[in-house]
PDB file of N, CA and C in Angstrom:
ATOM      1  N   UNK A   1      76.626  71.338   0.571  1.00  0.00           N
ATOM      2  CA  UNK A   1      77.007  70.042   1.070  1.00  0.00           C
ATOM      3  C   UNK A   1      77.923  70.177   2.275  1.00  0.00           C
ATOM      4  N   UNK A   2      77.737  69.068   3.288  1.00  0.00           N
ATOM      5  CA  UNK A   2      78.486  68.888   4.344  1.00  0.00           C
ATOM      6  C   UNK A   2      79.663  67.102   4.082  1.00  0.00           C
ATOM      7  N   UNK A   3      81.094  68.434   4.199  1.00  0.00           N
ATOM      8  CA  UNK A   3      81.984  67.101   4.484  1.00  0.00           C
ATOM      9  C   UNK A   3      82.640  66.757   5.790  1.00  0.00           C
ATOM     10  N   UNK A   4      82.315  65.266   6.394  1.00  0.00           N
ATOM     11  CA  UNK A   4      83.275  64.932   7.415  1.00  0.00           C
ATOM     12  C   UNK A   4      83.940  64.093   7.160  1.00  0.00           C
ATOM     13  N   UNK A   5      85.327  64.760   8.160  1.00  0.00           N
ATOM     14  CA  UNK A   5      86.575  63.436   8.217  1.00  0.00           C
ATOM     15  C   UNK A   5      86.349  63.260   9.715  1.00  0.00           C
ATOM     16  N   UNK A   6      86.956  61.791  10.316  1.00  0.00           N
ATOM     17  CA  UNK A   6      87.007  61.477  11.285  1.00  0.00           C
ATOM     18  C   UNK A   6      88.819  61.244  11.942  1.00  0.00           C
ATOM     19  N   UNK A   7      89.069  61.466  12.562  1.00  0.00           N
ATOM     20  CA  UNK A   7      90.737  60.975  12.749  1.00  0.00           C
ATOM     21  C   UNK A   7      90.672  60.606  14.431  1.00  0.00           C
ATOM     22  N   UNK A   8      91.709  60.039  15.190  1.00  0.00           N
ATOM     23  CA  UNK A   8      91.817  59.476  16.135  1.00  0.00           C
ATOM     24  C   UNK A   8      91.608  58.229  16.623  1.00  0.00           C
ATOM     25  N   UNK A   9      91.262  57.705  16.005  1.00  0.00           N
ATOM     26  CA  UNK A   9      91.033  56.371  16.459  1.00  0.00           C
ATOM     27  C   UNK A   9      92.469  55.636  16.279  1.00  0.00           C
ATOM     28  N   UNK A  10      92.507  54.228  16.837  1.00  0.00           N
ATOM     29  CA  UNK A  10      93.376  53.346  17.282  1.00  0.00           C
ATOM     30  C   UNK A  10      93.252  52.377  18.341  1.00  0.00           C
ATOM     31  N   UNK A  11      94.866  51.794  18.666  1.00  0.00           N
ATOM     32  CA  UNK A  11      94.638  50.455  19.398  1.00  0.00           C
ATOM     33  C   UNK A  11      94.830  51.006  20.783  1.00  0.00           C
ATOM     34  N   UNK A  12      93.981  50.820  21.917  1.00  0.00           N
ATOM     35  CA  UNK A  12      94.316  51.500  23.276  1.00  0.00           C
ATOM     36  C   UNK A  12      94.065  50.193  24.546  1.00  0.00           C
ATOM     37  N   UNK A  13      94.358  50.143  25.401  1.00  0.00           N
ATOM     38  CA  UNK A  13      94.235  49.018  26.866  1.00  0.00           C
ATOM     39  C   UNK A  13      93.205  49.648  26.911  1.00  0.00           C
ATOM     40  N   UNK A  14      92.168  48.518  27.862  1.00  0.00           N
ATOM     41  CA  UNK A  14      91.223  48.478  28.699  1.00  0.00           C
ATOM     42  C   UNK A  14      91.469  49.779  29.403  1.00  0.00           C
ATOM     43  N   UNK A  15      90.398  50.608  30.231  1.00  0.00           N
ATOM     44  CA  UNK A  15      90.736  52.069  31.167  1.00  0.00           C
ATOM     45  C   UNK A  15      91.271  52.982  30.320  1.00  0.00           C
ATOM     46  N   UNK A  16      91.961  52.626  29.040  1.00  0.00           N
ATOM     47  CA  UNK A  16      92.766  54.055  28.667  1.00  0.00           C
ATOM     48  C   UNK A  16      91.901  55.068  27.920  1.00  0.00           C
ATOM     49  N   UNK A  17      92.256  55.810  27.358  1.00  0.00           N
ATOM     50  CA  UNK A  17      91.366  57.257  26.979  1.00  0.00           C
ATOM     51  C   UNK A  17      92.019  57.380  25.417  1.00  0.00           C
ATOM     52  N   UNK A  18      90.737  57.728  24.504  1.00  0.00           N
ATOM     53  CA  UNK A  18      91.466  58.061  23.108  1.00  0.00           C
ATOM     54  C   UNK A  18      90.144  59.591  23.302  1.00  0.00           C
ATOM     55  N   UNK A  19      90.526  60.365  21.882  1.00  0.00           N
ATOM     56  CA  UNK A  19      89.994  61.090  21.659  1.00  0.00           C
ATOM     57  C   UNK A  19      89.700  61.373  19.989  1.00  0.00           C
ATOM     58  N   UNK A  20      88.942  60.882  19.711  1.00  0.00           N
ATOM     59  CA  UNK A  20      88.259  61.502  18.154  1.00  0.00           C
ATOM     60  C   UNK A  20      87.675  62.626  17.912  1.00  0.00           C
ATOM     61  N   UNK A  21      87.940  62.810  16.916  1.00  0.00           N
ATOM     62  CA  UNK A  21      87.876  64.412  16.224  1.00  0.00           C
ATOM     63  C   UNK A  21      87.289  63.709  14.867  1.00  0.00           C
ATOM     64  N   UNK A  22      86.183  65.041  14.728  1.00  0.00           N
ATOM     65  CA  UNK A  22      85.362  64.872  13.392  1.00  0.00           C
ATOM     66  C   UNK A  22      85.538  66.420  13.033  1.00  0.00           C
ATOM     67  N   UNK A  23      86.242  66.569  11.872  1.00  0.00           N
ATOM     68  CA  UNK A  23      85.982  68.077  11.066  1.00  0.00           C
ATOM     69  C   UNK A  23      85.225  67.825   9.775  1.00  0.00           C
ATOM     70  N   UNK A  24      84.131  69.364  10.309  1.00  0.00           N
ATOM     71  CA  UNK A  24      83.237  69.621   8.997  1.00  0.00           C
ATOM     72  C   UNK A  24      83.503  70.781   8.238  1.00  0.00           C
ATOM     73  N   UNK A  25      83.413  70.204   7.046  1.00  0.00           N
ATOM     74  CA  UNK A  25      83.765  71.464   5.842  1.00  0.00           C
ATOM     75  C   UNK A  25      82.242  71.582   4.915  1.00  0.00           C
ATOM     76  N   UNK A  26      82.425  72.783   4.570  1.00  0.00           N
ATOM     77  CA  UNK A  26      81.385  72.716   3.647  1.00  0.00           C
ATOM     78  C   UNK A  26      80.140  73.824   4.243  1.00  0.00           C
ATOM     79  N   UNK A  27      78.768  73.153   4.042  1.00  0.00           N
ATOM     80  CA  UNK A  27      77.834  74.389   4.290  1.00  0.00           C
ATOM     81  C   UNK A  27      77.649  73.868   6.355  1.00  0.00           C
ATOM     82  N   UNK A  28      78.732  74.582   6.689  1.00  0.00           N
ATOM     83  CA  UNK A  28      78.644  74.414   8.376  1.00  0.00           C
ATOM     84  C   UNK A  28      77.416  74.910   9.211  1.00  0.00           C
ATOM     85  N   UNK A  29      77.132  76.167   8.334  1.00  0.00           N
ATOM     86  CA  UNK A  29      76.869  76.937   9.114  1.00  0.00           C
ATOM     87  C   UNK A  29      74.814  76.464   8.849  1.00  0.00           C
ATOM     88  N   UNK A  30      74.629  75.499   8.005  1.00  0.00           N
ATOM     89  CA  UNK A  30      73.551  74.840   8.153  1.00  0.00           C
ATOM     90  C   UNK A  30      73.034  73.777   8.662  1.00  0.00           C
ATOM     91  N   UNK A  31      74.427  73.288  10.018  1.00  0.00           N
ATOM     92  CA  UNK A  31      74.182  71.844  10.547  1.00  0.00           C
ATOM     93  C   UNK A  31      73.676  72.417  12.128  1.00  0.00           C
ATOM     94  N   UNK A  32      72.160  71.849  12.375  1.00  0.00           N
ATOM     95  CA  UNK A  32      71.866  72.022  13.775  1.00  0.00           C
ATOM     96  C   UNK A  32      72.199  70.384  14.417  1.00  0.00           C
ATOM     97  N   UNK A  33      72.558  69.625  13.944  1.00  0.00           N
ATOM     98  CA  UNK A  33      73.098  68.633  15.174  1.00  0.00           C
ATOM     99  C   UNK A  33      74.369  68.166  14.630  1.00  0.00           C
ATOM    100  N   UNK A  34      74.768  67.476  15.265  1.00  0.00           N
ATOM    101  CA  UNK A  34      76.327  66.468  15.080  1.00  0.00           C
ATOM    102  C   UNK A  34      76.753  65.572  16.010  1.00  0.00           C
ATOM    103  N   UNK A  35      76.446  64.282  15.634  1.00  0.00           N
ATOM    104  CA  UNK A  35      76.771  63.053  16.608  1.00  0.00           C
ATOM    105  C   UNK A  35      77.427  61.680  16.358  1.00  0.00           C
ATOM    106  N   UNK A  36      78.035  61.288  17.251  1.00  0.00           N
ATOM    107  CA  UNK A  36      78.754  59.745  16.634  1.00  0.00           C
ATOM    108  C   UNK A  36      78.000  58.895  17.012  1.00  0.00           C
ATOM    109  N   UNK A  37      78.416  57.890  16.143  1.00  0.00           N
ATOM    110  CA  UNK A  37      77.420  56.524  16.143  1.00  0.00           C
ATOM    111  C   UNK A  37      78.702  55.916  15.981  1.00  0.00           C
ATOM    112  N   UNK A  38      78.545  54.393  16.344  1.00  0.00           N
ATOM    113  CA  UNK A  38      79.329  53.478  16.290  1.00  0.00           C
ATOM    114  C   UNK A  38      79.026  51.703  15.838  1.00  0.00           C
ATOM    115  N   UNK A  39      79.757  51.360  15.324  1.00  0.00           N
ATOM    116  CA  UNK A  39      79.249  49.546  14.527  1.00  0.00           C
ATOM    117  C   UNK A  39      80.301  48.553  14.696  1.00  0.00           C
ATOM    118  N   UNK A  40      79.681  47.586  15.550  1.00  0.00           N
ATOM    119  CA  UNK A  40      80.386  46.741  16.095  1.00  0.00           C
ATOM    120  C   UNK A  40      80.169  45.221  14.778  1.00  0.00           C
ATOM    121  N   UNK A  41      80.990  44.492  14.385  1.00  0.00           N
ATOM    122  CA  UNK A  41      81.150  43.225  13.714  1.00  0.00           C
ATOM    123  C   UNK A  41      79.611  42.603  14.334  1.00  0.00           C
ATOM    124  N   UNK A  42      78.649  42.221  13.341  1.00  0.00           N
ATOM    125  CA  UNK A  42      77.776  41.631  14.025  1.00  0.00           C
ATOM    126  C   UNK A  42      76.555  42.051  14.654  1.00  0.00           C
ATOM    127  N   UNK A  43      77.088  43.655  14.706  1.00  0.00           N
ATOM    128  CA  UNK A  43      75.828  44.492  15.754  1.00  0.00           C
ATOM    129  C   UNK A  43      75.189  45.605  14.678  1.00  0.00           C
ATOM    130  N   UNK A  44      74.242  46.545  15.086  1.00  0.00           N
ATOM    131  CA  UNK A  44      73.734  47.584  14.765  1.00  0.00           C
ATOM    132  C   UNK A  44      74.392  48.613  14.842  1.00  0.00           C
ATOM    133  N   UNK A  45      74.100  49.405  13.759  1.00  0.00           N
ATOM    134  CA  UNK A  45      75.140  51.125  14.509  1.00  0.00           C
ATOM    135  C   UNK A  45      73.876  51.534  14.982  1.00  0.00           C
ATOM    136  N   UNK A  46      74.505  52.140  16.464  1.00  0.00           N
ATOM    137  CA  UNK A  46      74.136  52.556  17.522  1.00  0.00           C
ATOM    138  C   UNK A  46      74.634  54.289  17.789  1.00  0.00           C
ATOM    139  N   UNK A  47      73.476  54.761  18.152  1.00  0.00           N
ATOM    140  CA  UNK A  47      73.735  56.165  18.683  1.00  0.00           C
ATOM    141  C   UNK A  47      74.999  56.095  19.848  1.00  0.00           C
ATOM    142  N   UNK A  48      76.110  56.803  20.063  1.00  0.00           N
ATOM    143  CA  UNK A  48      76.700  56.888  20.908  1.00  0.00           C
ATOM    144  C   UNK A  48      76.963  58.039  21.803  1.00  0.00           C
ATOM    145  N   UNK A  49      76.756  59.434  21.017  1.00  0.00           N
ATOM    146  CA  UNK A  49      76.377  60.478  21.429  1.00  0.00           C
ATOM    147  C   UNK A  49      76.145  62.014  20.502  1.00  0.00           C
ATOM    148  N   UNK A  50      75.326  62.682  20.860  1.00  0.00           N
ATOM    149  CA  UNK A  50      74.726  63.488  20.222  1.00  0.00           C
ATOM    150  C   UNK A  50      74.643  65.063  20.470  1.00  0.00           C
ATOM    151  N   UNK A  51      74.759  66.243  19.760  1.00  0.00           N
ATOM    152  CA  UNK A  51      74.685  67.175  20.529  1.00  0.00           C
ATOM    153  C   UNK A  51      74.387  68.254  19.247  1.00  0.00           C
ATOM    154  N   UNK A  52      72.697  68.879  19.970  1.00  0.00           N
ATOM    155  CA  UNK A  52      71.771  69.885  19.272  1.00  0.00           C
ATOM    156  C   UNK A  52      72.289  70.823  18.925  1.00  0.00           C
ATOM    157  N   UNK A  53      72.942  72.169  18.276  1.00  0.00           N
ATOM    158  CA  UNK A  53      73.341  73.355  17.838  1.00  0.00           C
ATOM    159  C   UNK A  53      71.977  73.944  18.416  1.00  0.00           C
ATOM    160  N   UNK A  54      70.762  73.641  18.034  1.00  0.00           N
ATOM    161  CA  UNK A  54      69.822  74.252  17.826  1.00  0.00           C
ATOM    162  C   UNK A  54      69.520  74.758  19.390  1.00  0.00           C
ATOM    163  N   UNK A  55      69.252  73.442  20.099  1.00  0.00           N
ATOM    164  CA  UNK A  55      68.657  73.148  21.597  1.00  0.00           C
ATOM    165  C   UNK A  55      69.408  73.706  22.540  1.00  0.00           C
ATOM    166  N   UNK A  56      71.079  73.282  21.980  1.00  0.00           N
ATOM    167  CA  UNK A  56      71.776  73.640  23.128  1.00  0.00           C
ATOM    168  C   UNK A  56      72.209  72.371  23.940  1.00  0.00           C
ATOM    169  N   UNK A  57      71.537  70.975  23.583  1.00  0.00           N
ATOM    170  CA  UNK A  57      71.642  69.677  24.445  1.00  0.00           C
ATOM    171  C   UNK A  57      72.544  69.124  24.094  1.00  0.00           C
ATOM    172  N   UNK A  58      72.582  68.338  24.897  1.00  0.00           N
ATOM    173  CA  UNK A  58      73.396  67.020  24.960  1.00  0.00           C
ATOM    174  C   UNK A  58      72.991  65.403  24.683  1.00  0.00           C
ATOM    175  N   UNK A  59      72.930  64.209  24.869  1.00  0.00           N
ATOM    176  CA  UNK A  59      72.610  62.916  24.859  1.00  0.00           C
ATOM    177  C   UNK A  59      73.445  61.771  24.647  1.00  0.00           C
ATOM    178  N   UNK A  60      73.578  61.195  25.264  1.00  0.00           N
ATOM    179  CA  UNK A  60      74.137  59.931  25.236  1.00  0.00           C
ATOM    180  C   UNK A  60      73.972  58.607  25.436  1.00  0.00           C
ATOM    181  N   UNK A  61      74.174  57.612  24.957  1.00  0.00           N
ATOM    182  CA  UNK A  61      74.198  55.968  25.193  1.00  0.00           C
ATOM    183  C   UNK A  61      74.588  55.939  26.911  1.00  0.00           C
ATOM    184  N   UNK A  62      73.588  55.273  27.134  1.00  0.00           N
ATOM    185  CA  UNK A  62      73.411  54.796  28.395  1.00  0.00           C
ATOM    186  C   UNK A  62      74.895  53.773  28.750  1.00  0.00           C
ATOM    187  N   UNK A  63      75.153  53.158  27.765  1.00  0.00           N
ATOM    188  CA  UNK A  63      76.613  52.750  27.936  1.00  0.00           C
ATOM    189  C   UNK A  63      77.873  53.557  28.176  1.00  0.00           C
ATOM    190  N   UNK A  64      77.483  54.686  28.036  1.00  0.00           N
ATOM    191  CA  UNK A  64      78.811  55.807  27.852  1.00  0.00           C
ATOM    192  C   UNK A  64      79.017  56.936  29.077  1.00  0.00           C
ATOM    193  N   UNK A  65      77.313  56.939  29.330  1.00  0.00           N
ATOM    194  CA  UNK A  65      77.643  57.637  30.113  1.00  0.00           C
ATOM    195  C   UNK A  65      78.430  57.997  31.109  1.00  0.00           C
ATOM    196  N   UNK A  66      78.635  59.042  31.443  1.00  0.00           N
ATOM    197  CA  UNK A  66      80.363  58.991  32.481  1.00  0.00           C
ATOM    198  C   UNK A  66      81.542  58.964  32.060  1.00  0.00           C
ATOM    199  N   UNK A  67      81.514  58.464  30.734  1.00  0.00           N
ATOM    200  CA  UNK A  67      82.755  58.275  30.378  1.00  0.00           C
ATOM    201  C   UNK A  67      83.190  59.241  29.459  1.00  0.00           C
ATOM    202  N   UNK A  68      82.260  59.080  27.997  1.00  0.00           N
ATOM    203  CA  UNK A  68      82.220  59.442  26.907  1.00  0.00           C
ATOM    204  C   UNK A  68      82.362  61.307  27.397  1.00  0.00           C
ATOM    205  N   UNK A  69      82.572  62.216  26.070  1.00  0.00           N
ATOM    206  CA  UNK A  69      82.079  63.375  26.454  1.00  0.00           C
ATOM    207  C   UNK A  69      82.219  64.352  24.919  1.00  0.00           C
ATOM    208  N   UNK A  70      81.235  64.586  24.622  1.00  0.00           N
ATOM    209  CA  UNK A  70      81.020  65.229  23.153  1.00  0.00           C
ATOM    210  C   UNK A  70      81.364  66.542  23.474  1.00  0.00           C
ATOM    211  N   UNK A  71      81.672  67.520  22.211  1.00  0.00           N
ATOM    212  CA  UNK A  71      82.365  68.972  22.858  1.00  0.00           C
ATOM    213  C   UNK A  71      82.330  69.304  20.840  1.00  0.00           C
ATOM    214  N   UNK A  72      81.769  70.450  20.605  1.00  0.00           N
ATOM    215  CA  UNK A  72      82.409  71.523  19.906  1.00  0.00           C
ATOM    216  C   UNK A  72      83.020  72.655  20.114  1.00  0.00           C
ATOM    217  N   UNK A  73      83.483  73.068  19.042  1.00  0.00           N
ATOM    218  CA  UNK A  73      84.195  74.438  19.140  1.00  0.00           C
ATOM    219  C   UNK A  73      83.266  75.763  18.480  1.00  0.00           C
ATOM    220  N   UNK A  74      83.805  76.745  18.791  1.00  0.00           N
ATOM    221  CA  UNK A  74      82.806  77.768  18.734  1.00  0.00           C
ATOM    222  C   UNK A  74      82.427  78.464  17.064  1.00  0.00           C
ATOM    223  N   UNK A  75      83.149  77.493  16.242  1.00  0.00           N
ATOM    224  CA  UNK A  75      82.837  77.489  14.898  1.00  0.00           C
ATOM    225  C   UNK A  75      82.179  76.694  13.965  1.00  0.00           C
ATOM    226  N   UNK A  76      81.830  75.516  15.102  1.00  0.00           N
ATOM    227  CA  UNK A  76      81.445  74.566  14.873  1.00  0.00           C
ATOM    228  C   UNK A  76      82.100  73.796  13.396  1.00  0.00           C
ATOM    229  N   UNK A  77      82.988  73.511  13.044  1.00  0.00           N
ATOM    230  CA  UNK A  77      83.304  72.926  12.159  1.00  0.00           C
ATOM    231  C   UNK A  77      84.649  71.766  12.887  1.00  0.00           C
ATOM    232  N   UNK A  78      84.425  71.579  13.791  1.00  0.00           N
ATOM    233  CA  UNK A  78      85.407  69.930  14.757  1.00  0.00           C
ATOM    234  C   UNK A  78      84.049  69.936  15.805  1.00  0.00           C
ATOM    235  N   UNK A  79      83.834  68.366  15.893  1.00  0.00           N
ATOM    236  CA  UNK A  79      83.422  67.570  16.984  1.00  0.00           C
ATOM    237  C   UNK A  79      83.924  66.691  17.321  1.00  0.00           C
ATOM    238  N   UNK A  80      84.013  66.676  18.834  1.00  0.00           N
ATOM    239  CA  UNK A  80      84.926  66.008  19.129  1.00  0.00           C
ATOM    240  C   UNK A  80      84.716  64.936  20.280  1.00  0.00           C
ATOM    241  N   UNK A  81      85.032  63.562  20.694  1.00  0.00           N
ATOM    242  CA  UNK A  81      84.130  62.691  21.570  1.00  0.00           C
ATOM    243  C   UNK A  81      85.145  62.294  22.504  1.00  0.00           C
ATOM    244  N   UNK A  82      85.332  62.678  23.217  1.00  0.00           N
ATOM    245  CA  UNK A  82      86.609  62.413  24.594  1.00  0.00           C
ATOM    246  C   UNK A  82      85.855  60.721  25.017  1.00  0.00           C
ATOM    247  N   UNK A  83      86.732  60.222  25.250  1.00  0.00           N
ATOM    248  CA  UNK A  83      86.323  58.503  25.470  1.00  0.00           C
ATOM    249  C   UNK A  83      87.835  58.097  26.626  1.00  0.00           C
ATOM    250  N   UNK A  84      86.764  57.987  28.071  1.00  0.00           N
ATOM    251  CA  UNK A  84      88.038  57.594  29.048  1.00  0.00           C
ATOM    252  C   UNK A  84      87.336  56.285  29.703  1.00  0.00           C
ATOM    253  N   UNK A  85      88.111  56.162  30.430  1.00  0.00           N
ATOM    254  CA  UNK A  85      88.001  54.721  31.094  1.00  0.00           C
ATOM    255  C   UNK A  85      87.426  53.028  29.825  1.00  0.00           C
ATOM    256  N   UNK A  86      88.103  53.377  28.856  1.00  0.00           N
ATOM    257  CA  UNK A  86      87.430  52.716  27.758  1.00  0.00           C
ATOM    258  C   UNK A  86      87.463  50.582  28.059  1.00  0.00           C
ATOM    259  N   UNK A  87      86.314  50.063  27.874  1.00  0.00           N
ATOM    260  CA  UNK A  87      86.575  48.992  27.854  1.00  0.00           C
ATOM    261  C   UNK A  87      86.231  47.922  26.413  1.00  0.00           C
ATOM    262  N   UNK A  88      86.835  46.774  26.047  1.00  0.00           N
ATOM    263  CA  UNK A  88      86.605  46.266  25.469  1.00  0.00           C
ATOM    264  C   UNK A  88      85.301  46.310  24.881  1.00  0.00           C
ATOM    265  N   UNK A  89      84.085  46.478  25.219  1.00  0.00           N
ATOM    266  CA  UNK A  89      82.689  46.358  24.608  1.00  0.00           C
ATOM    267  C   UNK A  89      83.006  48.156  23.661  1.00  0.00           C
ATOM    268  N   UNK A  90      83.628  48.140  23.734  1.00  0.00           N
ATOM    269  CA  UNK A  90      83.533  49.949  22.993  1.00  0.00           C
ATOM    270  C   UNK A  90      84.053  49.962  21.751  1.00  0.00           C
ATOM    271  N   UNK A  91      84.766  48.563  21.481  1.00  0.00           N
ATOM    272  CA  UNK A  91      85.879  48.804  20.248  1.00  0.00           C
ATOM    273  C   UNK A  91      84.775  48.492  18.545  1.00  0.00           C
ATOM    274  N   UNK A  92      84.433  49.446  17.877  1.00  0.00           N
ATOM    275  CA  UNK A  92      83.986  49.331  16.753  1.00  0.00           C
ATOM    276  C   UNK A  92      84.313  50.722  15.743  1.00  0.00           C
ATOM    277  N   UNK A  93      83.737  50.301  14.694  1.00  0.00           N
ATOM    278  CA  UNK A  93      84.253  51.721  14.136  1.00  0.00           C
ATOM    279  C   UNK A  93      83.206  52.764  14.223  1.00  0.00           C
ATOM    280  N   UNK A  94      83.413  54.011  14.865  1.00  0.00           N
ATOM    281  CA  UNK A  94      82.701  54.922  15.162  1.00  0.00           C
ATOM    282  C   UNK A  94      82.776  56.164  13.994  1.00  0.00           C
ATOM    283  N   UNK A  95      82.051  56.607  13.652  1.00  0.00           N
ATOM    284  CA  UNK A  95      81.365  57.225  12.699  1.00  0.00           C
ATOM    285  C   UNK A  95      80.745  58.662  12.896  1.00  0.00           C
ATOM    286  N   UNK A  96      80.811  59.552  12.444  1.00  0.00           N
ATOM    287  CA  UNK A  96      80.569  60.809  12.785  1.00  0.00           C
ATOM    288  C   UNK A  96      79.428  61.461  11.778  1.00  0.00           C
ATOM    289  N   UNK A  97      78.569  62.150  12.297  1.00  0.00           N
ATOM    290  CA  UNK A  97      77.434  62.272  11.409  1.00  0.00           C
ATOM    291  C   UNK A  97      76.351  63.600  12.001  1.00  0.00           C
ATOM    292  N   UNK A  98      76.252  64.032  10.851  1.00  0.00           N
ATOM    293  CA  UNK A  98      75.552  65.333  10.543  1.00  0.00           C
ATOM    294  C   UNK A  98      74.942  65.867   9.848  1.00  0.00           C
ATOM    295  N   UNK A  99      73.535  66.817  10.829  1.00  0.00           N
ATOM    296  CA  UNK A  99      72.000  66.496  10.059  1.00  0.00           C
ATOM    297  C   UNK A  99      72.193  68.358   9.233  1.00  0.00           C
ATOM    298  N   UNK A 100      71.815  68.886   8.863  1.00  0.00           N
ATOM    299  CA  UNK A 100      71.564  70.053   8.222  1.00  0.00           C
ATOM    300  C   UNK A 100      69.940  70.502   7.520  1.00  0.00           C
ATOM    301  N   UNK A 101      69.727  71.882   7.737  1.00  0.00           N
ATOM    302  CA  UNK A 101      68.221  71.850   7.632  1.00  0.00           C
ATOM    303  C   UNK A 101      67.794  72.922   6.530  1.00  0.00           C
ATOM    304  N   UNK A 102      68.293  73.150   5.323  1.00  0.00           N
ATOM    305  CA  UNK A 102      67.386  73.909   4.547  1.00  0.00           C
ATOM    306  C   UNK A 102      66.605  73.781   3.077  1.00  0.00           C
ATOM    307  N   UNK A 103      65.647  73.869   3.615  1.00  0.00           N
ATOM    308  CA  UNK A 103      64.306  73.632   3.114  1.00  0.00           C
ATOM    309  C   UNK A 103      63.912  71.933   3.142  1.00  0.00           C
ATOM    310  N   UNK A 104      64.899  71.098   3.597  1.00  0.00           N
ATOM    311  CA  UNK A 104      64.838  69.670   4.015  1.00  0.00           C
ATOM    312  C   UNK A 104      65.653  69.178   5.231  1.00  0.00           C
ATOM    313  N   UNK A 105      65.653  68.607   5.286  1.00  0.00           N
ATOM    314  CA  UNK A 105      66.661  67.870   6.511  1.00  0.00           C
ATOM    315  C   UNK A 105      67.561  66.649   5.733  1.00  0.00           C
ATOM    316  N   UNK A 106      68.815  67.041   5.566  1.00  0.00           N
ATOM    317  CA  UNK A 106      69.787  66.532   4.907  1.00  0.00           C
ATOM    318  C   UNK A 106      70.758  65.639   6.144  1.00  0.00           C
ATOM    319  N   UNK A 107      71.042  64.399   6.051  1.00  0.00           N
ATOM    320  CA  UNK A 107      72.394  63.415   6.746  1.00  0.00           C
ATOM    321  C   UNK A 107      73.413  63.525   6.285  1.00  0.00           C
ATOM    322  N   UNK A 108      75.064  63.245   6.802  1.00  0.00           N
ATOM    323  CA  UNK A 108      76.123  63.510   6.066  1.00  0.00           C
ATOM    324  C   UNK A 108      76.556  62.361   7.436  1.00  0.00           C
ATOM    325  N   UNK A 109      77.973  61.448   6.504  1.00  0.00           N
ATOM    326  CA  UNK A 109      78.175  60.719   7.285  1.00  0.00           C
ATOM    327  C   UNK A 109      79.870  60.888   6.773  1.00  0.00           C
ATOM    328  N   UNK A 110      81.022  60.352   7.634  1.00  0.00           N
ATOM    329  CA  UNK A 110      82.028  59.931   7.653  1.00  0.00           C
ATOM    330  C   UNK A 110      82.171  58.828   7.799  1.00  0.00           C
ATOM    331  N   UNK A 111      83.453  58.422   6.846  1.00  0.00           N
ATOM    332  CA  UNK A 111      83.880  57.452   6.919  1.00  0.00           C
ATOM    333  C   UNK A 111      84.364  56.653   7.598  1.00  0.00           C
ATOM    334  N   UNK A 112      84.336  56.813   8.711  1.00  0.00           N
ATOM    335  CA  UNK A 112      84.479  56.148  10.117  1.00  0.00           C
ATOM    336  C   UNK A 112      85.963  56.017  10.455  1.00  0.00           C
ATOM    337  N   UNK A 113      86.311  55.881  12.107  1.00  0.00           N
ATOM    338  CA  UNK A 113      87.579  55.344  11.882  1.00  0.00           C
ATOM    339  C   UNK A 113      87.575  54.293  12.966  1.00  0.00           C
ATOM    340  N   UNK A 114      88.157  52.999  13.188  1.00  0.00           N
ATOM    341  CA  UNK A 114      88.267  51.928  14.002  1.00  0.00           C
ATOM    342  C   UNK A 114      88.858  52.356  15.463  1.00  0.00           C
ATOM    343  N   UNK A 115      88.009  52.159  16.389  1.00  0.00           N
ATOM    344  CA  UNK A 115      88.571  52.201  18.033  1.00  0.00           C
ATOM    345  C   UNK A 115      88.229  50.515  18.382  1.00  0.00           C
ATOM    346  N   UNK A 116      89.513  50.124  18.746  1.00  0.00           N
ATOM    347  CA  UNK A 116      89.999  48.718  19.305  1.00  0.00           C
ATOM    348  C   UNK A 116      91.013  49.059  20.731  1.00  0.00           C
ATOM    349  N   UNK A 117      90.241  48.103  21.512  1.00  0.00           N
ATOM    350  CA  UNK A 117      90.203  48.339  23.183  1.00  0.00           C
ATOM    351  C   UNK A 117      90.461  46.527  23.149  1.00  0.00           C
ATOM    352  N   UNK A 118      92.073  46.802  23.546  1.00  0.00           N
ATOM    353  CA  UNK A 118      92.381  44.859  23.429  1.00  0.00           C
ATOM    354  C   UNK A 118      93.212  45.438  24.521  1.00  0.00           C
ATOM    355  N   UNK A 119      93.404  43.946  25.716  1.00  0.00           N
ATOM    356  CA  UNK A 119      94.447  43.796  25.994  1.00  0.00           C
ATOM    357  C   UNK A 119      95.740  43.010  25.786  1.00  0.00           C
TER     358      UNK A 119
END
């Protein structure tokens, strides 16, 4: 089994920059992707950005782009989503999530934590 926590989130101005961190415990070393999604009051959770172990890639919400910026470490057990120039349409609770592959393809999700972009 794969566990994530999410931490960083909070209340930030319009333009400012937060940074979330997702750590995984557990069977790490069987997760080929890891990406945040995010759910706005009212809306869909939405892919926000994504990144292959396997491929080597990257991907992101066309909303983010430029801004956003996904990053692991070389143990892969923290992912992490750098978020600058942030505006109001961004504030929901974002969610961290990870696929793992043996002999099935297994999801693992966190419990999210709230990013609110008020002025």
């Amino acid at each position: 089994q794969v566990q994530l926590v999410e931490s960083g989130g909070g209340l930030v101005q319009p333009g400012g920059s937060l940074k979330l961190s997702c750590a995984a415990s557990g069977a790490i070393f069987s997760i080929y992707g890891m990406g945040w999604y995010r759910q706005a009051p009212g809306k869909q959770r939405e892919l926000v950005a994504h990144i292959s172990f396997n491929a080597g890639s990257t991907n992101y919400a066309d909303s983010v782009k430029g801004r956003f910026t996904i990053s692991t470490d070389n143990a892969r057990n923290t992912v992490s989503l750098q978020m600058n120039s942030l505006k109001v349409e961004d504030t929901a609770v974002y969610y961290c999530h990870a696929a793992t592959l043996r002999g099935r393809i297994n999801d693992y999700w966190g419990q999210g934590t709230q990013v609110t972009v008020s002025s």
